[in-house]
N, C-alpha and C. Protein backbone atom coordinates (compact mmCIF):
# COMPACT_ATOMS: atom_id res chain seq x y z
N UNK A 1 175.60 197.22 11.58
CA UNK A 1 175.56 196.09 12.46
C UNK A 1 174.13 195.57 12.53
N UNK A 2 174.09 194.32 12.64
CA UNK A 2 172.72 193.62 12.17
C UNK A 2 172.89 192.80 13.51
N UNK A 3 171.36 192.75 14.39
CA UNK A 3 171.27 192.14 15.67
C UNK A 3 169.91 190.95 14.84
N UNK A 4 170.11 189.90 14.86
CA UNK A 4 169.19 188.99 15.07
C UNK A 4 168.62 188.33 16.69
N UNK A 5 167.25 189.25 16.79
CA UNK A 5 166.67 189.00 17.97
C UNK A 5 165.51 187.79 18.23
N UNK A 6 165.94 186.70 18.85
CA UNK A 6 164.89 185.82 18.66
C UNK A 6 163.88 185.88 20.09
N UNK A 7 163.02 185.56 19.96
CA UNK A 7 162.16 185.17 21.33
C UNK A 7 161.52 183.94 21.15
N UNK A 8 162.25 182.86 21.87
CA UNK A 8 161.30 181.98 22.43
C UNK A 8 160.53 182.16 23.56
N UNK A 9 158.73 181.50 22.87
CA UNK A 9 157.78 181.32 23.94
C UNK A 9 157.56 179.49 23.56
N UNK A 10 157.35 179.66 24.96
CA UNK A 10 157.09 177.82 25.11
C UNK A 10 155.89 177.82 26.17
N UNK A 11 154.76 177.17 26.65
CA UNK A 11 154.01 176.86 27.50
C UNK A 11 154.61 175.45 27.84
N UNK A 12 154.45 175.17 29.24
CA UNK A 12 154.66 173.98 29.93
C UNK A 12 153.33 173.37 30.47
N UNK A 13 152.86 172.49 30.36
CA UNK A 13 151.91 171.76 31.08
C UNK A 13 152.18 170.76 31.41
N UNK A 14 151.67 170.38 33.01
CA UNK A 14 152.02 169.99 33.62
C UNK A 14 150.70 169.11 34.21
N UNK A 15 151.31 167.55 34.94
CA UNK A 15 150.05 167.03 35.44
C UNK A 15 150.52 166.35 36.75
N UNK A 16 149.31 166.43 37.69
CA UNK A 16 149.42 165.90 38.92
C UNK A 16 149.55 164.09 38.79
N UNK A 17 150.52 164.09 38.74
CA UNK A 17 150.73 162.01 38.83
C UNK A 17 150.53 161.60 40.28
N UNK A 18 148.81 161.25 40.20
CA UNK A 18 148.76 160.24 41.47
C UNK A 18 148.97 159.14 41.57
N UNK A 19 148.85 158.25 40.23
CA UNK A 19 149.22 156.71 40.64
C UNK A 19 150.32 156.49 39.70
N UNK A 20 151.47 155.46 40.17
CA UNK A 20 152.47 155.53 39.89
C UNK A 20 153.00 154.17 39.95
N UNK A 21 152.86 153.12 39.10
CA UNK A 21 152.91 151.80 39.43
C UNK A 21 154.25 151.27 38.39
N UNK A 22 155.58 150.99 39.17
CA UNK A 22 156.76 150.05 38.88
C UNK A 22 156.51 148.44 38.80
N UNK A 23 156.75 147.74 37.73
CA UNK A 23 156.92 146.15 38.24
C UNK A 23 157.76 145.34 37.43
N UNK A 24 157.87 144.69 37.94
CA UNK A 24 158.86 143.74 37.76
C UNK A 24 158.76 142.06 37.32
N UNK A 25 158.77 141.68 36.66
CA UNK A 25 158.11 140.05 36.26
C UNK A 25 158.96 139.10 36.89
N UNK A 26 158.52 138.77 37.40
CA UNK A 26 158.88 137.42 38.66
C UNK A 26 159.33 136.07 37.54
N UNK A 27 158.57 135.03 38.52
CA UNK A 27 158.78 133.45 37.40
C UNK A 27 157.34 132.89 37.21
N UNK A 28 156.97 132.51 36.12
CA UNK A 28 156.17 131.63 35.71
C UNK A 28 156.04 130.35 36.21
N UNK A 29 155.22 129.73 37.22
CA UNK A 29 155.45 128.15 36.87
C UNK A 29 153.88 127.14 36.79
N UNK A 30 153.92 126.15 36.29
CA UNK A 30 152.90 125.47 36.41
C UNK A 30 153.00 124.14 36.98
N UNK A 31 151.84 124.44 38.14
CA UNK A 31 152.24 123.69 38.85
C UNK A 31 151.22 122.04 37.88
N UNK A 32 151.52 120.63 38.76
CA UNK A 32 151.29 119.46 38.36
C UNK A 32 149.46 119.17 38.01
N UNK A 33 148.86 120.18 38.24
CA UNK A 33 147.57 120.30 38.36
C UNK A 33 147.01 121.21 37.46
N UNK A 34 147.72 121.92 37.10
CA UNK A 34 147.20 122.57 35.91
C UNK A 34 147.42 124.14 36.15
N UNK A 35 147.39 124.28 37.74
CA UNK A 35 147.31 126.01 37.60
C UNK A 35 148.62 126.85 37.38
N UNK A 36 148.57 127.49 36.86
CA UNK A 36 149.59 128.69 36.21
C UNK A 36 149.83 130.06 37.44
N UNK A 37 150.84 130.01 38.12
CA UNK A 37 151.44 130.86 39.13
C UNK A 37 151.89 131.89 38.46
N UNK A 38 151.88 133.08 38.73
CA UNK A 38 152.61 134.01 38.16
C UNK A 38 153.07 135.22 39.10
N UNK A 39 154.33 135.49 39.47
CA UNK A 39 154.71 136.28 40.73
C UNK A 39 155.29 137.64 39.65
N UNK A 40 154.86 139.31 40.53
CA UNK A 40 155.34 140.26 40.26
C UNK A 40 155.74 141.05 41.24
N UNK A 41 156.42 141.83 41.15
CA UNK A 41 156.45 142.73 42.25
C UNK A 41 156.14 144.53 42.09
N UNK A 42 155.25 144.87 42.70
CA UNK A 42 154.59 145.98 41.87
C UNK A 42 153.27 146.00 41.65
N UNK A 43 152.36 145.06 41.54
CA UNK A 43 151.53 144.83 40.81
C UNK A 43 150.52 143.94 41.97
N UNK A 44 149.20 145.09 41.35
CA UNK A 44 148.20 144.48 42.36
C UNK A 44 147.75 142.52 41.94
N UNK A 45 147.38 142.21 43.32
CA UNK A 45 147.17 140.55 42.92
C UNK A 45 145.86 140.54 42.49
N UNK A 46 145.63 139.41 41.63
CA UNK A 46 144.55 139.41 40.84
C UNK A 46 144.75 137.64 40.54
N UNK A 47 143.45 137.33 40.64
CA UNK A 47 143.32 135.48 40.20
C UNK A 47 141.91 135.81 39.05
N UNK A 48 142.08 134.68 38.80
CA UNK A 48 141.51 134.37 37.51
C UNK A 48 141.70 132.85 36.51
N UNK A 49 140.92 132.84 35.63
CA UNK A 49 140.52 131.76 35.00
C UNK A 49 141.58 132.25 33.54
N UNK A 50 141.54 130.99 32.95
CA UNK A 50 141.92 130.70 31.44
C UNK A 50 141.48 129.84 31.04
N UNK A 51 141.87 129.22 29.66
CA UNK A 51 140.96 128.61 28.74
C UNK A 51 142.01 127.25 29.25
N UNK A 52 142.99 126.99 30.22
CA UNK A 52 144.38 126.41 30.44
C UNK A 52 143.63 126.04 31.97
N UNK A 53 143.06 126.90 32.80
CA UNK A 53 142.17 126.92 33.97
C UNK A 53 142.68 127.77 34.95
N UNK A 54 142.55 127.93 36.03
CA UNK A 54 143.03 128.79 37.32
C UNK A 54 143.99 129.69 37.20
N UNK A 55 143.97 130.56 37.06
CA UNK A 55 145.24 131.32 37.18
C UNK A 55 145.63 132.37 38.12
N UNK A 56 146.78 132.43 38.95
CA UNK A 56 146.74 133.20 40.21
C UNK A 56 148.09 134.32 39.95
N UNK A 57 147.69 135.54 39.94
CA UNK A 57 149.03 136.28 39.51
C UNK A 57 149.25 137.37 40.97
N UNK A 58 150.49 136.48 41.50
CA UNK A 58 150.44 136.95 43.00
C UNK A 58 151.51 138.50 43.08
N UNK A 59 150.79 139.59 43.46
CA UNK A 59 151.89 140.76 44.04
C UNK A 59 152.17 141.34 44.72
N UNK A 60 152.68 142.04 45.00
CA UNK A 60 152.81 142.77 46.59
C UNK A 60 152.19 144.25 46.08
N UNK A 61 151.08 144.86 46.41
CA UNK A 61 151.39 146.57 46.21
C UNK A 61 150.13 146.45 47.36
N UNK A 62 149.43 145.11 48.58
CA UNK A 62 148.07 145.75 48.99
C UNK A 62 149.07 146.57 50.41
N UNK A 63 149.35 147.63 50.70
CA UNK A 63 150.45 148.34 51.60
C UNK A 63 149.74 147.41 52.89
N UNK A 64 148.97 147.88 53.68
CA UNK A 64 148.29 147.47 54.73
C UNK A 64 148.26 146.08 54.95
N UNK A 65 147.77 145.64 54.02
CA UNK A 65 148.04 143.95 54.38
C UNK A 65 149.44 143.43 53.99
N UNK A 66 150.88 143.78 53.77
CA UNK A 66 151.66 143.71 53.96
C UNK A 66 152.22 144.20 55.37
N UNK A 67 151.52 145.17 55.86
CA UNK A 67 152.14 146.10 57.20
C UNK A 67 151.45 144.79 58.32
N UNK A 68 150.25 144.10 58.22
CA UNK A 68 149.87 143.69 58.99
C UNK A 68 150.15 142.23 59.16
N UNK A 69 150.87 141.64 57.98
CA UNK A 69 151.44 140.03 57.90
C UNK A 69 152.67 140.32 58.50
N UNK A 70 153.39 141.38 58.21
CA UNK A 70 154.43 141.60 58.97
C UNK A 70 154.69 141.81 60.33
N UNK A 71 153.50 142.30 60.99
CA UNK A 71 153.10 142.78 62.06
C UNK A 71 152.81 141.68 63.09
N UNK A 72 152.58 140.29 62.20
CA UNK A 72 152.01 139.16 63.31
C UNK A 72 152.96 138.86 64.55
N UNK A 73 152.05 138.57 65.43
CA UNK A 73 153.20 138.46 66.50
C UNK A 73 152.40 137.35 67.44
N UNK A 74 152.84 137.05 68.63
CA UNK A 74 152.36 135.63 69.58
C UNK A 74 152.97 136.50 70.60
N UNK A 75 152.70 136.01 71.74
CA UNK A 75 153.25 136.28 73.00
C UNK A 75 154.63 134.96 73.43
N UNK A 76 154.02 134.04 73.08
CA UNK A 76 155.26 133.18 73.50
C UNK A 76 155.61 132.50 72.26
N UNK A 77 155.81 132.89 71.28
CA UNK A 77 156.75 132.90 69.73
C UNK A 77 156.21 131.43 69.31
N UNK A 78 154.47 131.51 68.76
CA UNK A 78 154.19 130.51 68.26
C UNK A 78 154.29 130.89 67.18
N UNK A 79 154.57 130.07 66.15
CA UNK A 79 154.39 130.35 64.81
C UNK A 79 153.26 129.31 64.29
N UNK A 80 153.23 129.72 63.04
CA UNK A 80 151.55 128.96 62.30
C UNK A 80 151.97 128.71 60.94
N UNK A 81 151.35 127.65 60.53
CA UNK A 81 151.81 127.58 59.17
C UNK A 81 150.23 127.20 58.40
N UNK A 82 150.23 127.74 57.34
CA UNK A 82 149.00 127.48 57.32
C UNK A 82 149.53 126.67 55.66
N UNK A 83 148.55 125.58 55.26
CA UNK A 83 148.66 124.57 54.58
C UNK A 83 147.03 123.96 53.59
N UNK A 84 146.96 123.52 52.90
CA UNK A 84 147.73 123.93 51.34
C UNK A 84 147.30 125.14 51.34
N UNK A 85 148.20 125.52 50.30
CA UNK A 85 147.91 127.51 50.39
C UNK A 85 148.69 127.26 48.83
N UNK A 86 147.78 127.33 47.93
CA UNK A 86 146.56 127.96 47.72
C UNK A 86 145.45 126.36 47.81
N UNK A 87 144.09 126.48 47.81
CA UNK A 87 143.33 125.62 48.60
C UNK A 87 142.06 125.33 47.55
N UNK A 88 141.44 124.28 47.98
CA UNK A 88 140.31 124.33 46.89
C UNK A 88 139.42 124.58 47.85
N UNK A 89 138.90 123.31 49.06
CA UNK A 89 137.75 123.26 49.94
C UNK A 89 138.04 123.30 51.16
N UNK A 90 139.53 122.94 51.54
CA UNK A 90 139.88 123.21 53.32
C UNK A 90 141.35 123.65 53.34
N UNK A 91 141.44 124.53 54.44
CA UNK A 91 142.60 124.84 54.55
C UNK A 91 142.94 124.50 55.82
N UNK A 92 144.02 124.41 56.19
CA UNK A 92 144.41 124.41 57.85
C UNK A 92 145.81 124.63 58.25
N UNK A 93 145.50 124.86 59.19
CA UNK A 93 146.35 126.17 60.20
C UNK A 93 147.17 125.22 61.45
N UNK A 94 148.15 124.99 61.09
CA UNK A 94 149.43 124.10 62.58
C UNK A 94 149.91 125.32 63.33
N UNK A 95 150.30 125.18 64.54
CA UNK A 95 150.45 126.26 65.32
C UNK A 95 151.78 125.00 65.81
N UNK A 96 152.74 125.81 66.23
CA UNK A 96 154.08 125.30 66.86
C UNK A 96 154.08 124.74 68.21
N UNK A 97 152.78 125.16 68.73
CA UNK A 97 152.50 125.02 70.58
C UNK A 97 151.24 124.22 70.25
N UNK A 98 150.92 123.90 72.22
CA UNK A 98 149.49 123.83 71.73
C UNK A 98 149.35 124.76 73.02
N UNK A 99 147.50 125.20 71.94
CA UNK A 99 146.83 126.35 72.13
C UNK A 99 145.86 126.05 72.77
N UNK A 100 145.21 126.37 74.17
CA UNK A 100 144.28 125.83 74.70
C UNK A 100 142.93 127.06 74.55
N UNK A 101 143.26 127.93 74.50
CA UNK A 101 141.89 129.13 74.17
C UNK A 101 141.51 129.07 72.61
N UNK A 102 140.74 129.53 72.74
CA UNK A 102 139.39 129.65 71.39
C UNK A 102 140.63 130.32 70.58
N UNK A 103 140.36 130.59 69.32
CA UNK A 103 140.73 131.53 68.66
C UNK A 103 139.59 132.13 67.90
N UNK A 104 139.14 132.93 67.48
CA UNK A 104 139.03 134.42 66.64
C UNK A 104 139.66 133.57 65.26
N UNK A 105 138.65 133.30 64.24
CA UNK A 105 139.13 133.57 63.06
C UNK A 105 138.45 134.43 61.85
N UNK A 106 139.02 135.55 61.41
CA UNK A 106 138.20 136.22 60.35
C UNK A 106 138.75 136.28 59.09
N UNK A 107 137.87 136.25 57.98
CA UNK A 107 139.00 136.31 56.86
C UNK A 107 137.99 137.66 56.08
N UNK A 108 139.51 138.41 55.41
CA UNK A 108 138.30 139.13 54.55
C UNK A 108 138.93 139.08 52.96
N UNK A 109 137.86 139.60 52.22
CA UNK A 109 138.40 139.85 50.91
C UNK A 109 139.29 140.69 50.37
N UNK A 110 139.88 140.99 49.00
CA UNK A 110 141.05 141.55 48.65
C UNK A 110 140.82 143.38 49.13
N UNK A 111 139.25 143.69 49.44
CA UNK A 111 139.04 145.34 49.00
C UNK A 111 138.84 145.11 51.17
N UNK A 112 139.09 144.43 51.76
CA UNK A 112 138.93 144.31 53.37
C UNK A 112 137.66 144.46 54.00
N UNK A 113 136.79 143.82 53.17
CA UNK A 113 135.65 143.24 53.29
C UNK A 113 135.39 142.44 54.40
N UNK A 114 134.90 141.98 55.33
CA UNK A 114 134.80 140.88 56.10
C UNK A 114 133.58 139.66 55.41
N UNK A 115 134.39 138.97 55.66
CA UNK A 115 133.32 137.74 54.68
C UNK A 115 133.29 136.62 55.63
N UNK A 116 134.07 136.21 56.57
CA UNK A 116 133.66 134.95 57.55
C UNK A 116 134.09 135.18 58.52
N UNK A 117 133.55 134.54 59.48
CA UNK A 117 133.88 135.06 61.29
C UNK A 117 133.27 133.40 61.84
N UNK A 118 134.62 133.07 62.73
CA UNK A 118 134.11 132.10 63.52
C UNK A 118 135.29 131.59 64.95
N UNK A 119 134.89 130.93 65.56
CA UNK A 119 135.91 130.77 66.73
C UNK A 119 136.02 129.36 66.68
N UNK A 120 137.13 129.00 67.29
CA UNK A 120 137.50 127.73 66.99
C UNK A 120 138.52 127.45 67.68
N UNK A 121 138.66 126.10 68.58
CA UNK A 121 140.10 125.41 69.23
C UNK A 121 140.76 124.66 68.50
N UNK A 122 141.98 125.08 68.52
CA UNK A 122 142.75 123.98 68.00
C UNK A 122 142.41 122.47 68.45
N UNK A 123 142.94 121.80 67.51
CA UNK A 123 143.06 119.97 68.18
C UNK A 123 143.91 119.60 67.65
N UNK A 124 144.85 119.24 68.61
CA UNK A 124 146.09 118.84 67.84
C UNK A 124 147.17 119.43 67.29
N UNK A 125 147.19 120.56 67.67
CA UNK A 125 147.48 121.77 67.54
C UNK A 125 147.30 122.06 66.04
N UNK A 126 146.50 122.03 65.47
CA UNK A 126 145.63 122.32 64.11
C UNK A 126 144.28 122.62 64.00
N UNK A 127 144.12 123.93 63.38
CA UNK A 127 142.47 124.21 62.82
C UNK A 127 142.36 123.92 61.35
N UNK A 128 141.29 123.14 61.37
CA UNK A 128 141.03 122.92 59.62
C UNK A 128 139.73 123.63 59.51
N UNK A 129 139.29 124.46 58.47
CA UNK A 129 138.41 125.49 58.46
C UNK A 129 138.06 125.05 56.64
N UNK A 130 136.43 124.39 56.65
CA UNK A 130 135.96 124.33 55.51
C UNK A 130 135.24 125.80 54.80
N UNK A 131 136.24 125.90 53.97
CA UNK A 131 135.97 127.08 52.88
C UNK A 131 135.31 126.73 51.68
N UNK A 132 134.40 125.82 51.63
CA UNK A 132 133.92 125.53 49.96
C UNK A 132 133.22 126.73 49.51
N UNK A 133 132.33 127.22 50.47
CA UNK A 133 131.50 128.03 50.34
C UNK A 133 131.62 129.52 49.57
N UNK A 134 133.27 129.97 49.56
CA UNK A 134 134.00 130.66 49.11
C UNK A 134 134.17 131.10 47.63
N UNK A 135 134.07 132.13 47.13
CA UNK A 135 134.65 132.04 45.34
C UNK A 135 136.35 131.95 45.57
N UNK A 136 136.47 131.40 44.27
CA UNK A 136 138.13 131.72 43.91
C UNK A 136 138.58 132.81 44.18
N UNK A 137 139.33 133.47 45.14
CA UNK A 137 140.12 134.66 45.41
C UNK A 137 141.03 134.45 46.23
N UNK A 138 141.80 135.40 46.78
CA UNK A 138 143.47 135.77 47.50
C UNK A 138 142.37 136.59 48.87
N UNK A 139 142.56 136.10 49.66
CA UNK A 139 141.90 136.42 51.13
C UNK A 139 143.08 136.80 52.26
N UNK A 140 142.91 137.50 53.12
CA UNK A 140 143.43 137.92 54.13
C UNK A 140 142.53 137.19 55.55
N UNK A 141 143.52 136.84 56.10
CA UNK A 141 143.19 135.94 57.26
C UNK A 141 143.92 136.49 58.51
N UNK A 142 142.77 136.13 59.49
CA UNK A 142 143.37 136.81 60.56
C UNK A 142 142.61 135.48 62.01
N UNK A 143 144.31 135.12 62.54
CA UNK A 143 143.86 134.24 63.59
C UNK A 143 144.59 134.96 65.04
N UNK A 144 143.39 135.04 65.89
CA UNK A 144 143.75 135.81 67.15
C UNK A 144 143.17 134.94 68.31
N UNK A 145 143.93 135.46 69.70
CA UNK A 145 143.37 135.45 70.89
C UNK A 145 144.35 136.09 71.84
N UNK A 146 144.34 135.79 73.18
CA UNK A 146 145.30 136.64 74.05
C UNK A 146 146.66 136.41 74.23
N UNK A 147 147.17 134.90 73.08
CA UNK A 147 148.43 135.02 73.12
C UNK A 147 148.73 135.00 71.24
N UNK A 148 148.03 134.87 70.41
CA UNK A 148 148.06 135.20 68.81
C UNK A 148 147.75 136.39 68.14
N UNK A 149 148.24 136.84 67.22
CA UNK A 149 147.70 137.98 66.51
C UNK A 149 148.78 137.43 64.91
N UNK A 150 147.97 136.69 64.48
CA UNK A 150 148.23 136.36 63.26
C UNK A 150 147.19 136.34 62.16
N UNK A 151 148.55 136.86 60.77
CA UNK A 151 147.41 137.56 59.76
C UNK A 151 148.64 136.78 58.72
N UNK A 152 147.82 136.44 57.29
CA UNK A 152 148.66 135.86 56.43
C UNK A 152 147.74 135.91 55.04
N UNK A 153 147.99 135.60 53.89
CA UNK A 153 147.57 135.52 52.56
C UNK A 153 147.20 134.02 52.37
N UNK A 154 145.64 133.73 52.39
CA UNK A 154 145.06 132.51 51.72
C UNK A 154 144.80 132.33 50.15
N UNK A 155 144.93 131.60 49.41
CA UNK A 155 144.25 131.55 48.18
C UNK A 155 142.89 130.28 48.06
N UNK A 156 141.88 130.71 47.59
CA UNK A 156 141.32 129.52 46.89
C UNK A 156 141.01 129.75 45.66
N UNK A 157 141.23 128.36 45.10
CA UNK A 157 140.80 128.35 43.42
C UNK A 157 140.14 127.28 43.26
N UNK A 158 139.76 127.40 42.35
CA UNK A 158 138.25 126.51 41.52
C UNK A 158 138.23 125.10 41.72
């Protein structure tokens, strides 16, 4: 009687996966002006130039500034719309009420930088806030006082 004895040896190695990034390709569009939109989901946002010009490739993965656009709230259910978005030199902000206290406006950059701070009343129930001064980027904005706590995604481009 004949036993054929085999032994498998195998080593396994193994690695700690900390970053772990899914996405998904959205829609392409261009808008009448030349700039090239590009939506993902998954995927950090990032703007930028081409040889075509502006290009803004918008995503969801910044966690926190998603937790905190979501988070906006008013005391007596004003809402805000903020307009043109994305912007070259001014942007501005309609509020549903009118607002008689100052507001608190700060905006910061994509890494939560603080880059502008200023206070300001509505008129008309609108703030228009000159941004030339700004580079092309995706900004986080934050408009407050004792009845606002609103935060939203600005763009400017070139």
């Amino acid at each position: 009687m004949r036993y054929l004895f085999l032994l498998f040896y195998s080593s396994f190695y193994g690695q700690y996966l900390h970053h772990q990034m899914l996405s998904s390709q959205g829609s392409t569009t261009t808008l009448t002006d030349g700039m090239i939109i590009c939506q993902t989901i998954g995927q950090q946002t990032v703007s930028g130039t081409s040889k075509k010009g502006p290009i803004v490739l918008q995503g969801f993965q910044q966690y926190n500034w998603s937790k905190l656009i979501a988070g906006s709230s008013s005391t007596n259910n004003i809402t805000v719309k903020a307009f043109p978005n994305p912007f070259i030199k001014n942007v501005s902000f309609q509020f549903s009420t009118s607002i008689e206290e100052e507001i608190s406006i700060t905006i910061f950059d994509i890494s939560g930088h603080l880059i502008f701070e200023k206070k300001k009343k509505p008129i008309d129930k609108i703030i228009q806030l000159d941004l030339e001064s700004l580079p092309g980027a995706i900004f986080l904005i934050r408009l407050s006082n004792s009845e606002l706590n609103f935060y939203a995604k600005i763009i400017k481009t070139l």
